[in-house]
Protein backbone atom coordinates (compact mmCIF):
# COMPACT_ATOMS: atom_id res chain seq x y z
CA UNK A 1 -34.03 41.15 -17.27
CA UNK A 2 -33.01 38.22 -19.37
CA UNK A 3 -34.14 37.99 -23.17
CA UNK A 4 -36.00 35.05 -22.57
CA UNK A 5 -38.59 36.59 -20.60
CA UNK A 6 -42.16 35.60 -21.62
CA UNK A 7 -44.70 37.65 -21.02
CA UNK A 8 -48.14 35.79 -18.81
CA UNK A 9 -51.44 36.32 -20.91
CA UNK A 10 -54.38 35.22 -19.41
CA UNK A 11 -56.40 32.42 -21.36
CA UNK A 12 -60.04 34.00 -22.60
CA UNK A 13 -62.37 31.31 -21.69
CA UNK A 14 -64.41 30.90 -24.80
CA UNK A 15 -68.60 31.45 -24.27
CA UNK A 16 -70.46 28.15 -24.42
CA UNK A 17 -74.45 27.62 -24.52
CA UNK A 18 -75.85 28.49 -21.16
CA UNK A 19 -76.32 25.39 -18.88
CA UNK A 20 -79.32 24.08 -18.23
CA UNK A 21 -80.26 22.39 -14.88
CA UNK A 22 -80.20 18.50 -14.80
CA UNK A 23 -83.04 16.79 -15.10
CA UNK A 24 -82.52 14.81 -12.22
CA UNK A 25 -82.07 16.18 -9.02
CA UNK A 26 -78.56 16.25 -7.70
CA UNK A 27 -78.14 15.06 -4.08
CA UNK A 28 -76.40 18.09 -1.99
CA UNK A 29 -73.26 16.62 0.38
CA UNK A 30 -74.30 15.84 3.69
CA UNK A 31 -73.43 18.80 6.04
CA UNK A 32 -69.87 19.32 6.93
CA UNK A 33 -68.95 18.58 10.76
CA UNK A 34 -68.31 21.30 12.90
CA UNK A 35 -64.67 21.76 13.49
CA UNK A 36 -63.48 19.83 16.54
CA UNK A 37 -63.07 21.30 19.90
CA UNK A 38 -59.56 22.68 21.33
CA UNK A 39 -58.37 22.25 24.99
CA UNK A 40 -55.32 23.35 26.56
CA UNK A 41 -53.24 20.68 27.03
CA UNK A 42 -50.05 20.83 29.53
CA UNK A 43 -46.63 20.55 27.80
CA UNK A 44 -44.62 17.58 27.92
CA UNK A 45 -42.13 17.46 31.16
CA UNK A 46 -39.03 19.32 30.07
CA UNK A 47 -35.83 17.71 29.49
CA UNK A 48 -32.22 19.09 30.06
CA UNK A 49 -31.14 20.44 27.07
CA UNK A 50 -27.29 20.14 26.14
CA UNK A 51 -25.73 22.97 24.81
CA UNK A 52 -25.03 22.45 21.37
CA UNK A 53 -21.72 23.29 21.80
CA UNK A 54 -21.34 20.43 24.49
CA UNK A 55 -23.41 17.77 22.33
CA UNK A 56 -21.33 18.10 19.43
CA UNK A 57 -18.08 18.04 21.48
CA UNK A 58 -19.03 14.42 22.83
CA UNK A 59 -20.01 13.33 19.31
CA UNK A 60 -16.74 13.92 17.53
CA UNK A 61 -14.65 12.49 20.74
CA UNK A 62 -15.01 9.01 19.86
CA UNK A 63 -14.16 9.70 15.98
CA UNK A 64 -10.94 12.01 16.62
CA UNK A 65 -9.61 9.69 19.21
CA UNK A 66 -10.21 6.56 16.67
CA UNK A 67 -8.23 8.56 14.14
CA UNK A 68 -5.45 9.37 16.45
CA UNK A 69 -5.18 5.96 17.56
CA UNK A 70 -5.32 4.53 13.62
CA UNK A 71 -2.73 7.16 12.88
CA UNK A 72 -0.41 6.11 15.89
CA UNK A 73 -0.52 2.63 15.04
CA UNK A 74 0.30 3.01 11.54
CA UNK A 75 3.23 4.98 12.50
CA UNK A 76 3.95 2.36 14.90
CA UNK A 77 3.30 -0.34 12.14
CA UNK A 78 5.61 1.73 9.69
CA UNK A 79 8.47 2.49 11.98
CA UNK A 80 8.19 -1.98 12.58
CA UNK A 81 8.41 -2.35 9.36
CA UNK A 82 11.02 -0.49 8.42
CA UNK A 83 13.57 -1.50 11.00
CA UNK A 84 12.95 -5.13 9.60
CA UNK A 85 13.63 -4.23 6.30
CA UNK A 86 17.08 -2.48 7.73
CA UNK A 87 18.05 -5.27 9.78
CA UNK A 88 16.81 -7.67 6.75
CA UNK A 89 18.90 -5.28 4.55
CA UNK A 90 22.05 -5.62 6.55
CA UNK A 91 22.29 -9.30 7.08
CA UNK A 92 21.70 -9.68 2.82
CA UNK A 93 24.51 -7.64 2.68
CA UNK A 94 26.95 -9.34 5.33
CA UNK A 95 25.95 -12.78 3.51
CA UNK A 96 26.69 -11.13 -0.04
CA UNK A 97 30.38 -10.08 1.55
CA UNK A 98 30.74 -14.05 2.86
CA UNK A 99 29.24 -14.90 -0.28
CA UNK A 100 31.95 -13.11 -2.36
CA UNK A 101 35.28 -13.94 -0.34
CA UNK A 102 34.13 -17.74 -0.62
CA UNK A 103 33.91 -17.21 -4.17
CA UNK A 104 37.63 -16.18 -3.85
CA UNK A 105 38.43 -18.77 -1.73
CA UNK A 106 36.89 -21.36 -4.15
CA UNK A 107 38.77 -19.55 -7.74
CA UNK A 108 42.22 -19.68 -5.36
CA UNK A 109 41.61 -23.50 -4.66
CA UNK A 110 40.87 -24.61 -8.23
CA UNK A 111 43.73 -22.82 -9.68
CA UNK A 112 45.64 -24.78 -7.54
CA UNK A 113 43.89 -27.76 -8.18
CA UNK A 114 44.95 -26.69 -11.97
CA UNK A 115 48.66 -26.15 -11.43
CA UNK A 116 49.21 -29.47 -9.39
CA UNK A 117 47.33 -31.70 -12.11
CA UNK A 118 50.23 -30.88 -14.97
CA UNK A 119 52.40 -34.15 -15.41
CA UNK A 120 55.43 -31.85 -14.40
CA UNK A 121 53.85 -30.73 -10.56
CA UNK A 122 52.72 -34.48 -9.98
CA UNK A 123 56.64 -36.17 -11.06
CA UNK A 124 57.98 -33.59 -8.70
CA UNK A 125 55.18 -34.25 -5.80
CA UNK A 126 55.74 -38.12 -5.79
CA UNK A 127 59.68 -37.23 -5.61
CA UNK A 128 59.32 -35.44 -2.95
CA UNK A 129 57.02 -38.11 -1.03
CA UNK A 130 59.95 -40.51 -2.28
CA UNK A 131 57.80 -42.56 -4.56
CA UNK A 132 59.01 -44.39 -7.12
CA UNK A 133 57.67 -45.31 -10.90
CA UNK A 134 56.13 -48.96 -10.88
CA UNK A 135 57.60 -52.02 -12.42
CA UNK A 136 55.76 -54.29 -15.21
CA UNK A 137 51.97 -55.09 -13.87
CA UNK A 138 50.92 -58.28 -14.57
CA UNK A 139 47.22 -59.16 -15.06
CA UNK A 140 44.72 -61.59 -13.45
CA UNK A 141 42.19 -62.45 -15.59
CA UNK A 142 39.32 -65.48 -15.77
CA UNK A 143 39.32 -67.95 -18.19
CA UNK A 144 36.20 -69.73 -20.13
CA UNK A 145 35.88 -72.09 -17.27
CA UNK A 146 36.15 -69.78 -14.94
CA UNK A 147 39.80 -70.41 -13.22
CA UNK A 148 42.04 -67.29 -12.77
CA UNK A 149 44.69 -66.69 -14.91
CA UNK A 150 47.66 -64.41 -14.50
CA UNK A 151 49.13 -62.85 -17.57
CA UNK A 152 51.99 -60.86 -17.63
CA UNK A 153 55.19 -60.95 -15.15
CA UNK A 154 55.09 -58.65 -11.86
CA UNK A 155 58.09 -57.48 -10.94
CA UNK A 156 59.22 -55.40 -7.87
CA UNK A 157 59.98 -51.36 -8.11
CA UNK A 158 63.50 -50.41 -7.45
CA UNK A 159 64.69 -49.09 -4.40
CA UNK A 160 65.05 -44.81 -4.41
CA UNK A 161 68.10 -43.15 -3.80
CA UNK A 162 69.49 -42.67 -0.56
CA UNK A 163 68.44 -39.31 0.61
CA UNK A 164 71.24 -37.24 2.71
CA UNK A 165 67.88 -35.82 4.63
CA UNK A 166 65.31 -37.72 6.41
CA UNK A 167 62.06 -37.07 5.23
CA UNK A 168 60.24 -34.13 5.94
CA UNK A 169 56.92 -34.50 8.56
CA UNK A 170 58.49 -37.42 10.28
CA UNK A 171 59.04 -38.12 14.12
């Protein structure tokens, strides 16, 4: 029993002065109807009942076979997806491979860019292409009335040595 049990007392009703009847008459409710008559009446026609067993089968069908069909295609969806991201994954990689041996390429060509531009690797490249240093330029230049002018005195290059060998790349 619990400790807040309370215990049910019931209320005295305290004596009042008797009643005395109204002085006006009270009107008495009209007579209650009699109750109202029963008949027999026939049952309803009776339906096929399902089993329960039955009913409830053909209510979850449609549910399980939506889940089984959102749970194939987001497999499906999935297994897409990720052999996109593979074949995504291997061409960034085959392009970061091209991407590096170009890089290569491009440090290999500008050090040789560097090494030909010293005044030593272009003397010997124009000797070898049997060039030969230029003679005084002269200058054409307009005057304040517009007529040319040439200043200075051209003068031809001199001939290069005789090479023993013909030049090489020639027919």
């Amino acid at each position: 029993m619990s400790s807040r049990a309370t215990a049910r007392v019931a209320h005295a009703r305290v004596a009042t002065a008797p009643r005395t009847a109204p002085s006006r008459p009270v009107p008495r409710p009209a007579p209650r109807p009699s109750r109202p008559q029963l008949s027999v009446v026939a049952p309803p026609a009776a339906r096929p009942r399902r089993s329960p067993r039955r009913s409830l089968r053909s209510r979850r069908a449609p549910f399980v076979l939506l889940v089984v069909a959102l749970l194939a295609g987001t497999t499906l969806g999935l297994l897409v997806l990720n052999t996109a991201i593979a074949v995504d994954s291997l061409e960034a990689s085959r392009l970061r491979a091209d991407n590096a041996s170009r890089a290569q390429e491009v440090q290999r060509l500008e050090q040789q860019v560097i090494d030909g531009n010293t005044p030593a690797a272009i003397a010997q490249a124009a000797i070898e292409a049997r060039l030969v240093p230029a003679g005084p330029a002269a200058y054409l230049v307009l005057d304040r009335d517009g007529a040319p002018v040439l200043r200075g005195e051209p003068a031809p290059a001199e001939a290069p040595p005789a090479a023993a060998e013909p030049p090489a790349g020639g027919n």
